[in-house]
Each structure stands twice: as C-alpha cells, then as structure tokens.
N, C-alpha and C. Protein backbone atom coordinates (compact mmCIF):
# COMPACT_ATOMS: atom_id res chain seq x y z
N UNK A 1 57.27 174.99 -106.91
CA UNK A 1 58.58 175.16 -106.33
C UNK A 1 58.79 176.64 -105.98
N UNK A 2 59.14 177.03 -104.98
CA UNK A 2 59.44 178.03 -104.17
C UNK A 2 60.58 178.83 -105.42
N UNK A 3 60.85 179.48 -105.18
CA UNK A 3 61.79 180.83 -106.16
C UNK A 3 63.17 180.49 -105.08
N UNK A 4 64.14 180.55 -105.59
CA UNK A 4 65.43 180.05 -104.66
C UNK A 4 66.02 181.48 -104.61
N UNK A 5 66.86 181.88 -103.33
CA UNK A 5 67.40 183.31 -103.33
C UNK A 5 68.88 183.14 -103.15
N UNK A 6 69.72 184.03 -103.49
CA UNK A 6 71.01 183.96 -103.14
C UNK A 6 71.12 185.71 -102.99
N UNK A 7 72.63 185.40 -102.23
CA UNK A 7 73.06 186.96 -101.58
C UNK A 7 74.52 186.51 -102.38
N UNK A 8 74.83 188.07 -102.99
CA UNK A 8 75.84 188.02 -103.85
C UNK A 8 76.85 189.23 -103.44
N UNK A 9 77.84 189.21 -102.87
CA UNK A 9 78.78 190.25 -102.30
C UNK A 9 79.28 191.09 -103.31
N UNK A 10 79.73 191.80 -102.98
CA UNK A 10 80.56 192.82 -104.49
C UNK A 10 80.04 192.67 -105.19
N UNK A 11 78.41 192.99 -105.31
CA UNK A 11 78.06 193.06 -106.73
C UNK A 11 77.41 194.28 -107.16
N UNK A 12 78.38 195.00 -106.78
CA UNK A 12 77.75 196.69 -107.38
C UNK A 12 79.02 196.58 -108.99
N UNK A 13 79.75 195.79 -109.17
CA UNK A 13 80.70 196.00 -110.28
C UNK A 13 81.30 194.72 -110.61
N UNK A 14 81.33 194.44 -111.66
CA UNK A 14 82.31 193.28 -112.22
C UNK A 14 82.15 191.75 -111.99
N UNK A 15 82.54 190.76 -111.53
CA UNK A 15 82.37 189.61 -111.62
C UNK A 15 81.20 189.43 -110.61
N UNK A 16 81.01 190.52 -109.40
CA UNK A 16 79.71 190.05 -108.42
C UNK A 16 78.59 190.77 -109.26
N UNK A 17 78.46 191.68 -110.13
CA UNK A 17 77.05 192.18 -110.73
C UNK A 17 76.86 191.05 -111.75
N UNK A 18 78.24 191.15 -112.36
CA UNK A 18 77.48 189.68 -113.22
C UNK A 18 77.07 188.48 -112.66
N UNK A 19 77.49 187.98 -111.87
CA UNK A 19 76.88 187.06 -111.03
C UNK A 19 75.13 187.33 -110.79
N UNK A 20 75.03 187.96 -109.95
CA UNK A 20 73.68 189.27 -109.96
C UNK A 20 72.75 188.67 -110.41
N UNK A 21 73.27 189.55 -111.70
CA UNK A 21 72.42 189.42 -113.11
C UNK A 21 72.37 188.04 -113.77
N UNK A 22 73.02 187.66 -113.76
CA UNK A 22 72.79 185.76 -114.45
C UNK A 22 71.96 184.84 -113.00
N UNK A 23 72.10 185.14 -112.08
CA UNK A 23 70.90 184.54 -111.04
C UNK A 23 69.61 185.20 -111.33
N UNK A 24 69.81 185.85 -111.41
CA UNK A 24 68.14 187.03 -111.68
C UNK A 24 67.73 186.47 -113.12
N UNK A 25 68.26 186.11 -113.90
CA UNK A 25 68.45 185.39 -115.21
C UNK A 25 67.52 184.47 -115.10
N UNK A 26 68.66 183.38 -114.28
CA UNK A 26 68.14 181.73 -113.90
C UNK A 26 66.55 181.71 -113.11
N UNK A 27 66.50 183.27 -112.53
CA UNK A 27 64.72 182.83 -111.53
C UNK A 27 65.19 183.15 -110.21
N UNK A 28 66.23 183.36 -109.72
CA UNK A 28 66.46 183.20 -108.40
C UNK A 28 66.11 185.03 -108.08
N UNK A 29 65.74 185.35 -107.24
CA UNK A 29 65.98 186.46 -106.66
C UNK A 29 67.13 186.86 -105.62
N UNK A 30 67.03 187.94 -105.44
CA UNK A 30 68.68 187.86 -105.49
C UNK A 30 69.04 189.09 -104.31
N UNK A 31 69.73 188.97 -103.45
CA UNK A 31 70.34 190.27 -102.19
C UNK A 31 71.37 190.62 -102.53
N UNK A 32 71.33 191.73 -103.30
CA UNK A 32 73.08 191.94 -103.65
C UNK A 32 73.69 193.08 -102.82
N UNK A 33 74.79 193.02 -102.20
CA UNK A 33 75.37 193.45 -101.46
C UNK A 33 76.85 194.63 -101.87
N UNK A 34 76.85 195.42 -101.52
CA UNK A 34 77.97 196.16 -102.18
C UNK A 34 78.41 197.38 -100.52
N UNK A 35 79.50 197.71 -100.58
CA UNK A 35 79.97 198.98 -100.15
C UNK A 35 79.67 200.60 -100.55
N UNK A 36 79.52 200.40 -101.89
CA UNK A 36 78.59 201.35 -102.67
C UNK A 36 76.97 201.35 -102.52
N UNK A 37 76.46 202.44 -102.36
CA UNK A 37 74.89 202.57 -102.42
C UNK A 37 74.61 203.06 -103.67
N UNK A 38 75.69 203.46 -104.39
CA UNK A 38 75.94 204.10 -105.93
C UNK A 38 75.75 202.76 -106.76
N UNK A 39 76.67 201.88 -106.85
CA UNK A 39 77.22 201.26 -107.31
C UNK A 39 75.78 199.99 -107.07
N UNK A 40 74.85 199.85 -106.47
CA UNK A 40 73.84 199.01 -106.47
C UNK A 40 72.57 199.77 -106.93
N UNK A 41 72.62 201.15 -107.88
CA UNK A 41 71.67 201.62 -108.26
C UNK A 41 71.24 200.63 -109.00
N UNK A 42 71.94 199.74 -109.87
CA UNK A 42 71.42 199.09 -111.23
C UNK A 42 70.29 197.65 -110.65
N UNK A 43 69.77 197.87 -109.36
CA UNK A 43 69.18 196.91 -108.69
C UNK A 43 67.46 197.75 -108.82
N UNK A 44 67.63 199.39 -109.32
CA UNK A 44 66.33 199.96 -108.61
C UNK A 44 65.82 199.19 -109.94
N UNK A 45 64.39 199.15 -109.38
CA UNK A 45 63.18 198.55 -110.43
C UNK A 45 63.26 197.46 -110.66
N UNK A 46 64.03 196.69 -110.31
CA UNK A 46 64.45 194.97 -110.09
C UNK A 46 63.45 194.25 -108.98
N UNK A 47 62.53 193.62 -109.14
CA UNK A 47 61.38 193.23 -108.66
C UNK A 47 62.11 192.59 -107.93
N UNK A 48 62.84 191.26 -108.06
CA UNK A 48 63.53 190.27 -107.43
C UNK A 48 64.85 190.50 -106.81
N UNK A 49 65.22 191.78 -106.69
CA UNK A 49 66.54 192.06 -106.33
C UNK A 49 66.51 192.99 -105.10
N UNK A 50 67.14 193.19 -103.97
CA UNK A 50 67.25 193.95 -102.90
C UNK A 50 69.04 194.01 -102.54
N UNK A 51 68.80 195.46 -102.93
CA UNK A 51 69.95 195.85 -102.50
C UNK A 51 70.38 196.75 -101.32
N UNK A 52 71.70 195.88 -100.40
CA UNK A 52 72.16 196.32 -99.47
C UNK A 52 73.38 196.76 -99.11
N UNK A 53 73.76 198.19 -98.74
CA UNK A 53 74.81 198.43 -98.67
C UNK A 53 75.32 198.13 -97.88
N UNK A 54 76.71 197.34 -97.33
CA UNK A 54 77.48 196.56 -95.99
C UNK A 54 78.81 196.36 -96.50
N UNK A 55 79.31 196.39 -95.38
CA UNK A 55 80.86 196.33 -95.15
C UNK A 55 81.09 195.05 -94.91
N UNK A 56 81.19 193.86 -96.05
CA UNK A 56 81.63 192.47 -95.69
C UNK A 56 82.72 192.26 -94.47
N UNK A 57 83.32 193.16 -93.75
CA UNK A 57 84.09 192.95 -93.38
C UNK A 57 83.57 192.94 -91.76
N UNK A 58 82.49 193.50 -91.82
CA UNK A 58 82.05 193.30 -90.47
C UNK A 58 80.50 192.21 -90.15
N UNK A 59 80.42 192.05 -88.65
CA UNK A 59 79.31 191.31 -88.66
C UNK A 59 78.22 191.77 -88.57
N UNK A 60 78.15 193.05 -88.20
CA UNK A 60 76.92 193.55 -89.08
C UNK A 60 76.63 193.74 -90.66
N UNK A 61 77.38 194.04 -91.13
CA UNK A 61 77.35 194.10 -92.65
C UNK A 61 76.54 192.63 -93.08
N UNK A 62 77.65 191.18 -92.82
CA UNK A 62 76.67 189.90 -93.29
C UNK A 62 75.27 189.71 -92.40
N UNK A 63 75.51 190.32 -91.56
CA UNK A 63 74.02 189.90 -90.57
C UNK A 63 72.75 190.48 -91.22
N UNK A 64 73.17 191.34 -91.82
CA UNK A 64 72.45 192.39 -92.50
C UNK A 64 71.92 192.34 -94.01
N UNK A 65 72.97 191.16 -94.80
CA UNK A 65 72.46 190.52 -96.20
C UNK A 65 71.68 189.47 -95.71
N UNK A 66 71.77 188.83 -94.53
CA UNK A 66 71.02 187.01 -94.44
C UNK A 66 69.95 187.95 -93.56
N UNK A 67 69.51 189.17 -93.26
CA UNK A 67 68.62 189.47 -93.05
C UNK A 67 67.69 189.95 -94.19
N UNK A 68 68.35 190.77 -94.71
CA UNK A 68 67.32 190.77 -95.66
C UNK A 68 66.67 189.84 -96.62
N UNK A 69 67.32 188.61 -97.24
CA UNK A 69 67.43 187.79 -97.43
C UNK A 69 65.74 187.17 -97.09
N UNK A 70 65.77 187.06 -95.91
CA UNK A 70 64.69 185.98 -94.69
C UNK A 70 63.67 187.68 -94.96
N UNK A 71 63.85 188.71 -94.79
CA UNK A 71 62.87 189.67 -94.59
C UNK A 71 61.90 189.82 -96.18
N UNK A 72 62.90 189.79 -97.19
CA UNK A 72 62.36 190.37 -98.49
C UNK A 72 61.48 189.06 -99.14
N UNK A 73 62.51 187.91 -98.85
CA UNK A 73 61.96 187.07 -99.67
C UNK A 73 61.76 185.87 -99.08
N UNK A 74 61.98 185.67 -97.82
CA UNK A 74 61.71 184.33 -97.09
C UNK A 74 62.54 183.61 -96.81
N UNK A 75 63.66 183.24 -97.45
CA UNK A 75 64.45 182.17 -97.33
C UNK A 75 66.03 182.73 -97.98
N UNK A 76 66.83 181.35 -97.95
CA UNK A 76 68.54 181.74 -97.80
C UNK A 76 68.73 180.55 -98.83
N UNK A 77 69.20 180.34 -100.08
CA UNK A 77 69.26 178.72 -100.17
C UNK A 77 70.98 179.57 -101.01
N UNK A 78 71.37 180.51 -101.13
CA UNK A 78 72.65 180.35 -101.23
C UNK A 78 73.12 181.76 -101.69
N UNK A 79 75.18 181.57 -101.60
CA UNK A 79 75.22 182.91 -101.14
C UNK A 79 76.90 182.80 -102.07
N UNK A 80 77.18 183.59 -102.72
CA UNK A 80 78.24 184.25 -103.57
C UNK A 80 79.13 184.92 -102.90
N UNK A 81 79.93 184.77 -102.09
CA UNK A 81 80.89 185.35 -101.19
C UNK A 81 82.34 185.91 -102.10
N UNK A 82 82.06 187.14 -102.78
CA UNK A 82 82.55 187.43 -104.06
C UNK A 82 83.45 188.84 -103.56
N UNK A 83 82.72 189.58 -102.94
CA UNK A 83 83.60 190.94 -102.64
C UNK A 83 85.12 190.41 -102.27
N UNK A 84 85.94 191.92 -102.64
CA UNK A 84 87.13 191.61 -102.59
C UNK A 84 88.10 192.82 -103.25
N UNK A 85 89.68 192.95 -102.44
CA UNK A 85 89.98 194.02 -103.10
C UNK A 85 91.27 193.70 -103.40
N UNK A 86 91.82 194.18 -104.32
CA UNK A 86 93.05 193.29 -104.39
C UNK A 86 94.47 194.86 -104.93
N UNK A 87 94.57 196.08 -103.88
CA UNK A 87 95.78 196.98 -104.11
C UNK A 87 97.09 196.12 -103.96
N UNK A 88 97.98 196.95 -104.65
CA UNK A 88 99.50 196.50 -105.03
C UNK A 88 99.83 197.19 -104.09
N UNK A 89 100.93 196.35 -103.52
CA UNK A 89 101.63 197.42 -102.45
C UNK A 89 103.57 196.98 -102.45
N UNK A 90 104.13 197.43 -102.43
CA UNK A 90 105.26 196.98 -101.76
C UNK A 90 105.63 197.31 -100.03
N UNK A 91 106.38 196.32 -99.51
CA UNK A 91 106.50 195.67 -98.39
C UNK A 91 106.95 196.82 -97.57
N UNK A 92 107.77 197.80 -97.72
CA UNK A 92 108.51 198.43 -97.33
C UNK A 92 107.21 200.23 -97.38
N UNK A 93 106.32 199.88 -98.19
CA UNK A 93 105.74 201.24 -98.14
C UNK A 93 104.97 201.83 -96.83
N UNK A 94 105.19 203.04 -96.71
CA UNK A 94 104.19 203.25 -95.23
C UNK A 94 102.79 202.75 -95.29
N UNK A 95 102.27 202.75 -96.46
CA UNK A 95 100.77 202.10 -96.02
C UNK A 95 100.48 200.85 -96.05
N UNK A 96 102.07 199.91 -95.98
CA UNK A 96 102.05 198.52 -96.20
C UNK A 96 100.94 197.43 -95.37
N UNK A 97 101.09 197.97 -94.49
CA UNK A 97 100.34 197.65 -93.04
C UNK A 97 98.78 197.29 -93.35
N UNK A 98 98.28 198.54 -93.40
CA UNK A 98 97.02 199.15 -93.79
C UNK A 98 96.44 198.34 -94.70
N UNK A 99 97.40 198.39 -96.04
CA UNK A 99 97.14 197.79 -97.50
C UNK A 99 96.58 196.15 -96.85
N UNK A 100 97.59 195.70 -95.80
CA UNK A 100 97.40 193.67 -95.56
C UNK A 100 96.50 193.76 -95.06
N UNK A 101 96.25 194.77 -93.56
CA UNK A 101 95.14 194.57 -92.71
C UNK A 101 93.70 194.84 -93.81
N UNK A 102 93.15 196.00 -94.36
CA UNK A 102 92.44 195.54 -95.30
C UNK A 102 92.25 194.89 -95.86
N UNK A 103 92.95 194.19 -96.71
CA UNK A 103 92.91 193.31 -97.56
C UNK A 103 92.60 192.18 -97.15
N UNK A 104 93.06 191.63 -95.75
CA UNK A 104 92.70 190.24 -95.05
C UNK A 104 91.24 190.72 -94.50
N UNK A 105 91.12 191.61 -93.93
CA UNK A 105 89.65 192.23 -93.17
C UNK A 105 88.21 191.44 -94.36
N UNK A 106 88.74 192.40 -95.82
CA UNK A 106 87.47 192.42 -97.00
C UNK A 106 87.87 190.48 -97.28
N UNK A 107 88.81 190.35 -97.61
CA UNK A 107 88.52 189.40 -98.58
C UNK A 107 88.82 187.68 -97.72
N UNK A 108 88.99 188.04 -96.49
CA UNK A 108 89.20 186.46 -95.49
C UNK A 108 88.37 186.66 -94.24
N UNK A 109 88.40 187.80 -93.54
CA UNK A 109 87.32 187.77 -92.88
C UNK A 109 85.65 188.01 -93.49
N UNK A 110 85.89 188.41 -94.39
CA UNK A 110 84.69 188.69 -95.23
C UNK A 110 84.44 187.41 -95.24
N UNK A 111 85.01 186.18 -95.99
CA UNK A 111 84.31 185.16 -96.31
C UNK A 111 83.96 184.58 -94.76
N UNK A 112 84.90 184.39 -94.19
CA UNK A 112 84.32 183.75 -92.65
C UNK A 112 82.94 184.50 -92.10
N UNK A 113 83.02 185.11 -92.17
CA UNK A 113 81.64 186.02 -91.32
C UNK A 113 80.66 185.76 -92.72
N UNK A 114 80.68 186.05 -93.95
CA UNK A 114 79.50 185.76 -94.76
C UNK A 114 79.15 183.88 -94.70
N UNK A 115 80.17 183.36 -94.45
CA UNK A 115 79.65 181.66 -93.99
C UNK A 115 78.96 181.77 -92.82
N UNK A 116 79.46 182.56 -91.92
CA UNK A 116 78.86 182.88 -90.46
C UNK A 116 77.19 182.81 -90.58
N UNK A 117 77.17 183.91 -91.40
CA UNK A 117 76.03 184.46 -91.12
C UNK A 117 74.69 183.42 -92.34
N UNK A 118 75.61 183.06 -93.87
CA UNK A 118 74.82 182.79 -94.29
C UNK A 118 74.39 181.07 -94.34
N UNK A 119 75.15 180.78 -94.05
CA UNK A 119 75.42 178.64 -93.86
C UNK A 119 74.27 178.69 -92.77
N UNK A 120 74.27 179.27 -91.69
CA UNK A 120 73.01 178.30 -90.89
C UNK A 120 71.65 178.65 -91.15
N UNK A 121 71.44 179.59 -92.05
CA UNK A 121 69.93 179.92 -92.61
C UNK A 121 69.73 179.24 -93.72
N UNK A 122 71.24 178.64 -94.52
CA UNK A 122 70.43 178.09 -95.40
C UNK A 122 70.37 176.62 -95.09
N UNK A 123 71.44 176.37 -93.67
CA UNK A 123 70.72 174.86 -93.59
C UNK A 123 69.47 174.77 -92.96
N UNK A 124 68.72 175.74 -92.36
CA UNK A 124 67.96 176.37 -91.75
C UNK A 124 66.51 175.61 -92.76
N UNK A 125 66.76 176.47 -94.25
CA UNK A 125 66.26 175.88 -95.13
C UNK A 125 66.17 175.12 -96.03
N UNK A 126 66.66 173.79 -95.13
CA UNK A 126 66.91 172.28 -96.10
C UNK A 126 68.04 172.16 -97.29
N UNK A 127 69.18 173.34 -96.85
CA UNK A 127 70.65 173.35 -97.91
C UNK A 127 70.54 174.02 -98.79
N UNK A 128 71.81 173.89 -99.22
CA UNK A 128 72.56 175.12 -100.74
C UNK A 128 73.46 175.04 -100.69
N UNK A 129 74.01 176.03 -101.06
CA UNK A 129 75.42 176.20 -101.68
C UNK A 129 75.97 177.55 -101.57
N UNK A 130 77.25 177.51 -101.01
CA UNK A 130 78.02 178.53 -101.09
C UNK A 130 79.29 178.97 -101.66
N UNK A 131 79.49 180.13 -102.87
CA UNK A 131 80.33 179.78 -103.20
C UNK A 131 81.38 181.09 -102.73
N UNK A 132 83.09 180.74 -102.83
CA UNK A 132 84.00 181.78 -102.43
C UNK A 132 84.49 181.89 -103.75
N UNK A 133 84.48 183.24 -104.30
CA UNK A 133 84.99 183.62 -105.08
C UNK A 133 86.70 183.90 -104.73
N UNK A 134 87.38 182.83 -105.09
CA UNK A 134 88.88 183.02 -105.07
C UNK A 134 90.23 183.43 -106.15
N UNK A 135 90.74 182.76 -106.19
CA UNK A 135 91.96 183.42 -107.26
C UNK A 135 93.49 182.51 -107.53
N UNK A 136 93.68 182.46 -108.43
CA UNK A 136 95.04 181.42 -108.46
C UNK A 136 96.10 181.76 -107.71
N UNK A 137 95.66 183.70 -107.39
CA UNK A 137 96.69 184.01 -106.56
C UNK A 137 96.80 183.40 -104.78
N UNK A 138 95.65 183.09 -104.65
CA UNK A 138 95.79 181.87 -103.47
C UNK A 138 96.83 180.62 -103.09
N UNK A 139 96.95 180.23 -105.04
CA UNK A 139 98.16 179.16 -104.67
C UNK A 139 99.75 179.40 -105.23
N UNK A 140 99.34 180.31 -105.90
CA UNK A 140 100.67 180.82 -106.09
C UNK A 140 101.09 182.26 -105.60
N UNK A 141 101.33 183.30 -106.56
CA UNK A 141 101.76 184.33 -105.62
C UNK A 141 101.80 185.71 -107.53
N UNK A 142 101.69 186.67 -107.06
CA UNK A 142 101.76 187.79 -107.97
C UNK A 142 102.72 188.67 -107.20
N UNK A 143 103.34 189.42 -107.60
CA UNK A 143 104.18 190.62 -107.21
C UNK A 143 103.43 191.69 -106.97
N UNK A 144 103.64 192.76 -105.96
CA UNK A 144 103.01 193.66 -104.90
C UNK A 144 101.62 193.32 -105.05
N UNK A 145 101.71 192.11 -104.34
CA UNK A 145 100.35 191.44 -104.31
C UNK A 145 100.44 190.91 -103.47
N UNK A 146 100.84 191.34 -102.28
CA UNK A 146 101.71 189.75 -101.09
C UNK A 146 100.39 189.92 -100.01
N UNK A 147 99.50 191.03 -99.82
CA UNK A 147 98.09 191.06 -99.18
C UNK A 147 97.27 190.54 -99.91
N UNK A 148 97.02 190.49 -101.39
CA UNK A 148 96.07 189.91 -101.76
C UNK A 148 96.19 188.11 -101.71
N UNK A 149 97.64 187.76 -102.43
CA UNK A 149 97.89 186.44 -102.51
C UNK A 149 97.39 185.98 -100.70
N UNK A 150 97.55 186.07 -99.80
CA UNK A 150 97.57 186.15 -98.36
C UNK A 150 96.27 186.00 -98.24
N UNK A 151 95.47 187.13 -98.82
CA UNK A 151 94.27 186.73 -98.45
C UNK A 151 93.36 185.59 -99.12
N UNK A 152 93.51 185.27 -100.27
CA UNK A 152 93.16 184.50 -101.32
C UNK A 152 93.39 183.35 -100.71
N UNK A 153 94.68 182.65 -100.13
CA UNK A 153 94.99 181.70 -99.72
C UNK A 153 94.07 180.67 -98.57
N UNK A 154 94.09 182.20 -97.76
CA UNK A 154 93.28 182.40 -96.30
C UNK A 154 91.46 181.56 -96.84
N UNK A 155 90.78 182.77 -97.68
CA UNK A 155 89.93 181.87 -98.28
C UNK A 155 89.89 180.95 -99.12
N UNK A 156 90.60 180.27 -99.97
CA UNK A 156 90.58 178.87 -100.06
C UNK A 156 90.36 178.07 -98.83
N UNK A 157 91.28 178.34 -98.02
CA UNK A 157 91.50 177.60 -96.90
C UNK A 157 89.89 177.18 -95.80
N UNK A 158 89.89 178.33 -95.86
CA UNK A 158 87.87 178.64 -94.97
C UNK A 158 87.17 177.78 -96.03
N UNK A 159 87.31 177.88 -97.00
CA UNK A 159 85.67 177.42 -97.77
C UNK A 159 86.09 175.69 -97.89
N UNK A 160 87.28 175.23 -97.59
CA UNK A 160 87.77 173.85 -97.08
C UNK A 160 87.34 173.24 -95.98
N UNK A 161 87.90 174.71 -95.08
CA UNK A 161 87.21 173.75 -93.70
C UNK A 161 85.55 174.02 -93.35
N UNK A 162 84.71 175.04 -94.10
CA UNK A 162 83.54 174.89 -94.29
C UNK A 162 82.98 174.04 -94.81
N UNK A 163 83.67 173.81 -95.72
CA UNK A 163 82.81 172.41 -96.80
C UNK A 163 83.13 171.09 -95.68
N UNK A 164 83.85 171.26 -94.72
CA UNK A 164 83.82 169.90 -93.88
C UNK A 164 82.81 170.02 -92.95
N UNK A 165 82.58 171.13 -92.24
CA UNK A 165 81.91 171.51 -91.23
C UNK A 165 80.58 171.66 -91.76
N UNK A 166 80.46 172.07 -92.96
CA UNK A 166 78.80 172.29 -93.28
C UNK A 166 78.16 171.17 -93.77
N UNK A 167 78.85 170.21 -94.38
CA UNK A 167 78.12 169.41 -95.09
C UNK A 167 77.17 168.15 -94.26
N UNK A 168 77.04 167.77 -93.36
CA UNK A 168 76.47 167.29 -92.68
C UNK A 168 75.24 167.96 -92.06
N UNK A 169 75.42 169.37 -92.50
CA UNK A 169 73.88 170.23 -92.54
C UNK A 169 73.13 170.38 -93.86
N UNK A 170 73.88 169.88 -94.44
CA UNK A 170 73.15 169.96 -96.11
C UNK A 170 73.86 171.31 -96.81
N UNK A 171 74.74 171.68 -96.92
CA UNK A 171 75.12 172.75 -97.07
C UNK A 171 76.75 172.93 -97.88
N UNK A 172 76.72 172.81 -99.22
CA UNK A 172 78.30 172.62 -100.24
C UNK A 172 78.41 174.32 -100.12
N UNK A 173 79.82 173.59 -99.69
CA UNK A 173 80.88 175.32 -99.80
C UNK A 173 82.02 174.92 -100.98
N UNK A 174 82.17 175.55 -102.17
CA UNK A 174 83.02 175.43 -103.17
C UNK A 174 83.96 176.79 -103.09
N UNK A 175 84.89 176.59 -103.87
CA UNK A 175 85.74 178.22 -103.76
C UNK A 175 86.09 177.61 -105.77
C-alpha cells in the first residue's frame, strides 16, 4: 500500500501542527502549509514532511500545497483546511473593515480555493477526504467576533456544498 499524503493549513502552530504531527504519527506524509517560514521550522529533518510557506488566501498559495504534494510525494489523498484567524474587533472601529475583509479572505476563501485546488487531485487519485476546520462560532455568534463568526459560518456552508459536489468523485468533505 502506497503511503497516503495530506496537506495541512496552519500548521506552523496549534491545532494545524498538531494535526501535522499525529498524521506523520499515523504513516501519512504530510505538506504542511503555514504563512510563517519560521513557524514551519519544526518540519526541518522530517523525512515525510514538506513544508510550504503560502497565503491560503490566495490561488497561488493552494496551487502551491497540491503542488508540492504531487512533486514531493506523488499523490493528494487528503487535505486539512485548518488555517484561520480569528481578531476581535468592534463594528464601529477604523480597522473594522480590514479586520472582516481578512478574516473572510484567510478563513472562507481559504477553504474554497484549498477545495479548489485540493478535491480534484485527490479525486484524481481514486478519493479522500477533506476536512474544514470550523467552529461553533459558525452557528452561533461570540462578541467582537462578528468577522470571525461570518467567516466560520461561510465555511460550514462550502464544505456542505462540497460534500454535495464532490462526492460523486469519490471525495468526503466534513467540517
């Protein structure tokens, strides 16, 4: 049996390194992805691990994990769509703006473009699984949190209508 790979977003810190590290655990090798080139040092000397620095928020950034992905290790069979930022803001502040447009950019366009890029390589390679790392604040709501709840929502919502759209390629999207 082939070694299975996954690409894991935000995982230079916290719930995406642990992720990381418990796939690298299980056998899988692993593309971990971060905004930091700092923050993915803990990848050097990691036989099975390739780390890439990218801006989930753009389409080069995911084009650029499901490439390496296919370059390092051959194949795509699944992908941790985990990055994410979640500042407090109130509504009325001058960087209110800024605070939403980021916040929807990393953590809703992020997931759309990392399905983008990573769903047809891995139906590519006979299915997997993708998962969106989400938040309860999706269905309910936190205080100066009205960009994050917003975005949270946003991805629930994508990895719904992915899981409709992909699965007939062999391909489960969970959040």
């Amino acid at each position: 049996m082939m070694q299975p790979v996954a690409i894991v977003t935000g995982a230079g810190t916290g719930i995406g390194e642990a992720t990381a590290r418990m796939l690298l655990d299980r056998g899988y090798a692993v593309v971990a992805g971060d905004v930091s080139a700092e923050a993915l040092a803990w990848t050097d000397g990691v036989d099975d691990a390739a780390a890439v620095t990218a801006d989930v928020s753009t389409e080069e950034g995911n084009a650029a994990l499901a490439e390496a992905a296919l370059e390092r290790f051959g194949r795509l069979d699944a992908a941790v769509l985990n990055a994410g930022i979640a500042k407090r803001s109130v509504w009325e502040a001058d960087d209110a703006v800024d605070v939403f447009d980021r916040t929807m950019a990393v953590n809703s366009r992020g997931v759309m473009l990392g399905i983008r890029h990573a769903a047809p390589r891995i139906a590519e390679g006979g299915g997997g699984a993708i998962v969106v790392v989400a938040s309860t604040s999706g269905i309910g709501g936190d205080p100066m949190r009205f960009a994050y709840n917003a975005s949270k929502a946003a991805a629930i919502n994508l990895a719904r209508a992915a899981a409709l759209d992909w699965a007939v390629r062999g391909v489960r999207v969970n959040v």
